[in-house]
Protein backbone atom coordinates (compact mmCIF):
# COMPACT_ATOMS: atom_id res chain seq x y z
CA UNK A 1 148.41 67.91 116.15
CA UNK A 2 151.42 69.96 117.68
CA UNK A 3 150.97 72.36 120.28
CA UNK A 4 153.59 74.49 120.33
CA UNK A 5 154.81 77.76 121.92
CA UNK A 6 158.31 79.17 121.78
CA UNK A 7 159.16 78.23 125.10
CA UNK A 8 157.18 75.36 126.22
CA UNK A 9 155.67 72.98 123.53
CA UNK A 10 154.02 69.88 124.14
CA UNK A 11 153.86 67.78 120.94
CA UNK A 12 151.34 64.70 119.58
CA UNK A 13 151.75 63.11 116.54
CA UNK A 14 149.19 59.45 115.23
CA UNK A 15 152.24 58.81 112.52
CA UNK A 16 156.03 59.09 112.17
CA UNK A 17 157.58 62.42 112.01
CA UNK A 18 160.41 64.10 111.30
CA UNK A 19 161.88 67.49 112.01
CA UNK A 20 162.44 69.85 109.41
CA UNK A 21 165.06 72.64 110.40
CA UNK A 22 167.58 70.82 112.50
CA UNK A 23 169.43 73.48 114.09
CA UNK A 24 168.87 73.90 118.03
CA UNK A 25 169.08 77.35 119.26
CA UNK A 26 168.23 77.56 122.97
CA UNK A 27 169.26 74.76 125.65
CA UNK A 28 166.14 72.67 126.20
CA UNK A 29 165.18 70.20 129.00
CA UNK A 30 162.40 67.33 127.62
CA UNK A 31 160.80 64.23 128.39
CA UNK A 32 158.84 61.72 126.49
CA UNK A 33 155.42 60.63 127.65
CA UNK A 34 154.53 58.03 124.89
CA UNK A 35 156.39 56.60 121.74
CA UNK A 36 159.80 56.87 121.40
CA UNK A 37 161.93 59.49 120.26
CA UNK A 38 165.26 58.78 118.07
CA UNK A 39 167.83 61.70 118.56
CA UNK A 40 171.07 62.01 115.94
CA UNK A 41 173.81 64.46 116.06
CA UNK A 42 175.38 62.71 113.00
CA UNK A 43 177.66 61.00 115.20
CA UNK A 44 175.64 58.98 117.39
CA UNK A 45 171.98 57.93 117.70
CA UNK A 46 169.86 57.11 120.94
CA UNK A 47 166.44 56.46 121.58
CA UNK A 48 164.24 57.48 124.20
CA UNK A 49 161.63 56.06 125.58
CA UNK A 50 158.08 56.85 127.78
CA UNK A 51 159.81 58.11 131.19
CA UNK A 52 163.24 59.19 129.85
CA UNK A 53 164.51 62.94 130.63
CA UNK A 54 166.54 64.33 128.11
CA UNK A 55 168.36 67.70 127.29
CA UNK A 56 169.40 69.40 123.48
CA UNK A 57 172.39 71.66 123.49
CA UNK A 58 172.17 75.34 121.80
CA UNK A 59 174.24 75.47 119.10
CA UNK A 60 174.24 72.16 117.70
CA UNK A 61 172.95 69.87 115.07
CA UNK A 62 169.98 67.27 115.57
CA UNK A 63 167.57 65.37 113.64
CA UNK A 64 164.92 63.89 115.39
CA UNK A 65 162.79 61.49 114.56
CA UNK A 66 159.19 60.44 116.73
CA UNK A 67 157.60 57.24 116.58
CA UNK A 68 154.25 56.66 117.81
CA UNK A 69 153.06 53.87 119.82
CA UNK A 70 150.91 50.97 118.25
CA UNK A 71 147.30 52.65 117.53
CA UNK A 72 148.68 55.39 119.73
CA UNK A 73 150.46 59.04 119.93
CA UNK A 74 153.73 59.99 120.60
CA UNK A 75 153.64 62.56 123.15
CA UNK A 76 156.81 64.84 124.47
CA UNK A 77 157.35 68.00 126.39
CA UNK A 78 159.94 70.29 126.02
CA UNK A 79 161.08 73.26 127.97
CA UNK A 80 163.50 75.74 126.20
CA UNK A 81 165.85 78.18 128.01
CA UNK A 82 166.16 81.62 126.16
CA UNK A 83 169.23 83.26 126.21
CA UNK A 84 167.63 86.19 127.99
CA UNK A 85 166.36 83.95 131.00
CA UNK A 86 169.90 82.42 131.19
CA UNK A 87 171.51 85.57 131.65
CA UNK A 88 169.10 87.07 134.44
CA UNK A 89 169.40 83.87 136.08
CA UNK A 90 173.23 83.94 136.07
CA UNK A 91 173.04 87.54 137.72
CA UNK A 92 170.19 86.61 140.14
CA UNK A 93 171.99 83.24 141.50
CA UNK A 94 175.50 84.36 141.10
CA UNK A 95 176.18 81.30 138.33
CA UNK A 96 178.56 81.14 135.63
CA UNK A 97 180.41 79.22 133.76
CA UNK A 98 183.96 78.78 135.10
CA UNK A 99 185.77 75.79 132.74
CA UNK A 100 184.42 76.34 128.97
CA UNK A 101 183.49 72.47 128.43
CA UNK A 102 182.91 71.30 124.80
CA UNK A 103 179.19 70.08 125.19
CA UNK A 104 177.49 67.14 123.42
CA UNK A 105 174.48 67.75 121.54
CA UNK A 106 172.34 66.34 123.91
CA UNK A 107 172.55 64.33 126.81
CA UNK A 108 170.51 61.71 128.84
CA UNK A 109 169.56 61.70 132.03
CA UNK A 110 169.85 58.60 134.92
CA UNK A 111 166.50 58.34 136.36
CA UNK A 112 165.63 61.59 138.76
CA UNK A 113 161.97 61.28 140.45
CA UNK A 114 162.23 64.97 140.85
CA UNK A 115 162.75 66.47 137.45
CA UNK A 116 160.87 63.52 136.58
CA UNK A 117 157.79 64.73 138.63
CA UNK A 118 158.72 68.75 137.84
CA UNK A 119 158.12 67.81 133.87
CA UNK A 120 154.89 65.65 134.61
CA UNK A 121 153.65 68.90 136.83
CA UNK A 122 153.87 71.20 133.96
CA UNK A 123 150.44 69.09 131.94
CA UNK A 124 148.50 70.53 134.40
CA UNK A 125 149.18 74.17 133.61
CA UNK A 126 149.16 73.27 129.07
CA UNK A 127 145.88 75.53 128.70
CA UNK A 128 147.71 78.40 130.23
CA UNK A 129 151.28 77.75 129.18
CA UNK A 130 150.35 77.26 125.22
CA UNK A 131 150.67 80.13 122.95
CA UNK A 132 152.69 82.39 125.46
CA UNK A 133 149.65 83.42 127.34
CA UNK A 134 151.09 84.10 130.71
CA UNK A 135 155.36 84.56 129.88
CA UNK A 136 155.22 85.24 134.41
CA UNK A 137 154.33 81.70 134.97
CA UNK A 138 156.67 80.69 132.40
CA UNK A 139 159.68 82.32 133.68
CA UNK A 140 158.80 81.16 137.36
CA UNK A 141 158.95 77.40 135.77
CA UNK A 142 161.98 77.77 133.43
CA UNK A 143 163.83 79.04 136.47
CA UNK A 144 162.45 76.49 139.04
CA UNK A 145 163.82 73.67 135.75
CA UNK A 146 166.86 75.47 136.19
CA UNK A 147 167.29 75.28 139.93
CA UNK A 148 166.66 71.11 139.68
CA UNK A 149 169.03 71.03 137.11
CA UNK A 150 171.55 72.50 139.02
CA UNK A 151 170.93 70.61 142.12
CA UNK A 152 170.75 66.90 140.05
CA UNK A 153 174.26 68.00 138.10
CA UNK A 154 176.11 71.10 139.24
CA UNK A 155 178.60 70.52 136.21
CA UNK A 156 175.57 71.64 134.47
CA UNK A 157 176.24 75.56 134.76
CA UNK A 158 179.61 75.00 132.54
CA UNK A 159 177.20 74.44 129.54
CA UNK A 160 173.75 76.88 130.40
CA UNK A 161 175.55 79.89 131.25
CA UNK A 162 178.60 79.53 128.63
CA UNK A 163 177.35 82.96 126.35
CA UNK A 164 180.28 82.75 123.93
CA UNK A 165 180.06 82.87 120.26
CA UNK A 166 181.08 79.69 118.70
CA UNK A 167 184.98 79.62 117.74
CA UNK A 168 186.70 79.08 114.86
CA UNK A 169 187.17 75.36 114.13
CA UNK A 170 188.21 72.92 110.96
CA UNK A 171 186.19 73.39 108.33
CA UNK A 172 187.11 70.09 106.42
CA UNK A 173 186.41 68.42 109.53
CA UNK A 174 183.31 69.97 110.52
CA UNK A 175 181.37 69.51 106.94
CA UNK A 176 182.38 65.86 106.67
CA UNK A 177 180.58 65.17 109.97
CA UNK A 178 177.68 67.59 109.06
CA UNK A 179 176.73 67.79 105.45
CA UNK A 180 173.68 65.45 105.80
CA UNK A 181 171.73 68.27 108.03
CA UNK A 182 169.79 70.28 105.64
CA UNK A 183 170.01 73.73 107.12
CA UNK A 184 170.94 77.39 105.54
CA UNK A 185 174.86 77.85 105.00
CA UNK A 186 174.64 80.75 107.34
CA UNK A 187 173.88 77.99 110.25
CA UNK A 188 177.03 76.38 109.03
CA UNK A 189 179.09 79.53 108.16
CA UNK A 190 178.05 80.33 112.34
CA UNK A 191 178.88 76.65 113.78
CA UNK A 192 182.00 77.27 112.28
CA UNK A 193 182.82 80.44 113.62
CA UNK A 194 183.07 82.26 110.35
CA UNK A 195 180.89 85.24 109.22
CA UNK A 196 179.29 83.93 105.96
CA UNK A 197 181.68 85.87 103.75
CA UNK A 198 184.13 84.07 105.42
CA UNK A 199 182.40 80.91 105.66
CA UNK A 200 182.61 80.77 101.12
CA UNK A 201 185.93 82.10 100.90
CA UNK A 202 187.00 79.53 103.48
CA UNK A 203 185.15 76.39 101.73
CA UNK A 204 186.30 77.59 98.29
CA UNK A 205 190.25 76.89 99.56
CA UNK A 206 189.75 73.93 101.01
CA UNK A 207 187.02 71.72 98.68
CA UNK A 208 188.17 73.98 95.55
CA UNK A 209 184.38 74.71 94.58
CA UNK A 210 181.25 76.34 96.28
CA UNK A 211 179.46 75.13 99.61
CA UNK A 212 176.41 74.44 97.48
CA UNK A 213 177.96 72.43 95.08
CA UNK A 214 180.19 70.30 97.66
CA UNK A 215 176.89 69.74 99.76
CA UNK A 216 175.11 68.58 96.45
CA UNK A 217 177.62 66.02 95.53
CA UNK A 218 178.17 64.51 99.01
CA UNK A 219 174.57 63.97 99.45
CA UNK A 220 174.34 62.14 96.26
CA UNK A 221 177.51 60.04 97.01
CA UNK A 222 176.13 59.53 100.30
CA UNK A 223 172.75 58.46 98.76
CA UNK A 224 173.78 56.07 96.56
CA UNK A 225 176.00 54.98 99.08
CA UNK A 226 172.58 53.61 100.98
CA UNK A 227 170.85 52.42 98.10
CA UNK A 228 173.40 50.22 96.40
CA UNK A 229 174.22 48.39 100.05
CA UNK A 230 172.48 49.36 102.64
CA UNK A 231 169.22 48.70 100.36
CA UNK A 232 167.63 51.72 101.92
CA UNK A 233 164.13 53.12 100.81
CA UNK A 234 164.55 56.45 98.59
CA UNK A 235 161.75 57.89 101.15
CA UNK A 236 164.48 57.27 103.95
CA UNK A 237 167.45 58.02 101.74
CA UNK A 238 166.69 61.57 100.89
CA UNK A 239 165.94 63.10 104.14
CA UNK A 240 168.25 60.94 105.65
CA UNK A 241 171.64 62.80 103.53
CA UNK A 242 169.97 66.14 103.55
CA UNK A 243 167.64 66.89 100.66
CA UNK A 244 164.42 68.94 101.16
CA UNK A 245 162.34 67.05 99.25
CA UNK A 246 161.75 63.66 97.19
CA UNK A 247 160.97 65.02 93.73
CA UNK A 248 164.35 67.45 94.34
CA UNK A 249 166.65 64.29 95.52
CA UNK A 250 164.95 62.32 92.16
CA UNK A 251 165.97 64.97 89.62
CA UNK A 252 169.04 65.61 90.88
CA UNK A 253 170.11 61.80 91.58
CA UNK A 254 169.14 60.62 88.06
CA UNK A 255 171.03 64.22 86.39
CA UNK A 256 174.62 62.67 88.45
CA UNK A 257 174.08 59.05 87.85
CA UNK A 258 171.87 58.92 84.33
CA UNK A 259 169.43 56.52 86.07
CA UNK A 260 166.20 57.07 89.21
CA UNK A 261 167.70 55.95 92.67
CA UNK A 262 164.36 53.84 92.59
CA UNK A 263 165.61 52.07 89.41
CA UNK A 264 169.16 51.72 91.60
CA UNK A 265 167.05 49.62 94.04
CA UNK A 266 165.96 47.45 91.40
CA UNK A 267 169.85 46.50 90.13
């Protein structure tokens, strides 16, 4: 089962599960209530555990990964922050961001009893918070979340109210760090700060062949990368580098290397 509404989604799950698109577009403020919950930027992974407040960064990267309990559910709730409701509440409270700070994709929080509590709160209100049924009560929340924010980490408003468009930065870098997310190349064209156009004509200089192509090959490399010494599962493997699906990662594995990345395992 996951409840979910645009805005406020509270999510159960009996087995391990994995996110499909992993590209964050509103700031979010979450905490788990059972389970744990593994969050990876590509860089570094954390877990988070029953109790533990945590926030995702627009604009960014992210698997995630939930584990239920034994003979249990993983439960979370998350709060998003539309760009909309940032902007009235920058005009309302007279906040904005004065020192453009290059933001983590997400961040941990040292134990707060009162965002703690606030999060806790809003399972009293799920029947009329699901599905968007009363947006008033929802903006009245999302901007009291906002106000405890601001009052456990000030710092805070350099990041929520920063409304710029992401800036140009290496591409070489950038793709290296990233190509294991399996999003659309206009997601990465954007992180980049390139139109899409751009984005191609860009990649083509610097990896001398086509974003597709590049992506395809550094999965695989990546892949059998695992397999050969890490003696990781091909389930694992092939969302772990950034394939869609199993029978996809199969055909093209055994097309590169003449051989099934299950027969690899077996060497």
């Amino acid at each position: 089962m996951n409840s979910t509404t645009e805005l406020i989604s509270f999510s159960c799950h009996i087995s391990n599960y994995r996110e499909g698109e992993h590209f964050n577009a509103f700031h979010s403020l979450g905490i788990v209530l059972s389970g744990v919950m593994e969050l990876n930027d590509g860089q570094r992974k954390k877990e988070f555990k029953p109790g533990d407040l945590y926030s995702v960064r627009k604009n960014h990267l992210m698997k995630f990964v939930k584990y239920p309990p034994t003979n249990g559910e993983f439960k979370a709730l998350t709060m998003s922050f539309d760009e909309e409701l940032l902007h009235d509440f920058s005009k309302e409270y007279g906040y904005k961001t004065e020192t453009k700070q290059k933001s983590s994709a997400y961040i941990s929080f040292r134990p707060n009893k009162t965002l703690t509590s606030f999060m806790q709160s809003l399972l009293d209100y799920e029947e009329i918070l699901n599905n968007n049924s009363d947006m008033e009560l929802i903006r009245l929340k999302q901007k009291e979340a906002l106000l405890l924010l601001l009052k456990y980490d000030i710092t805070l408003k350099d990041v929520l109210f920063d409304f710029s468009e992401p800036y140009k930065i290496d591409l070489e870098s950038f793709m290296n760090n990233n190509f294991h997310f399996n999003v659309n190349l206009d997601r990465f064209a954007y992180l980049t700060g390139r139109s899409l156009a751009a984005f191609k004509r860009d990649f083509q200089k610097t990896f001398n062949t086509s974003p597709r192509n590049w992506l395809q090959q550094r999965r695989l490399q990546q892949a059998y990368s695992l397999l050969a010494e890490q003696r990781k599962t091909v389930s694992d493997v092939y969302l772990e580098v950034g394939f869609e699906n199993l029978s996809h990662f199969s055909y093209a594995f055994k097309k590169e290397y003449g051989y099934s990345p299950s027969k690899l395992l077996k060497t």
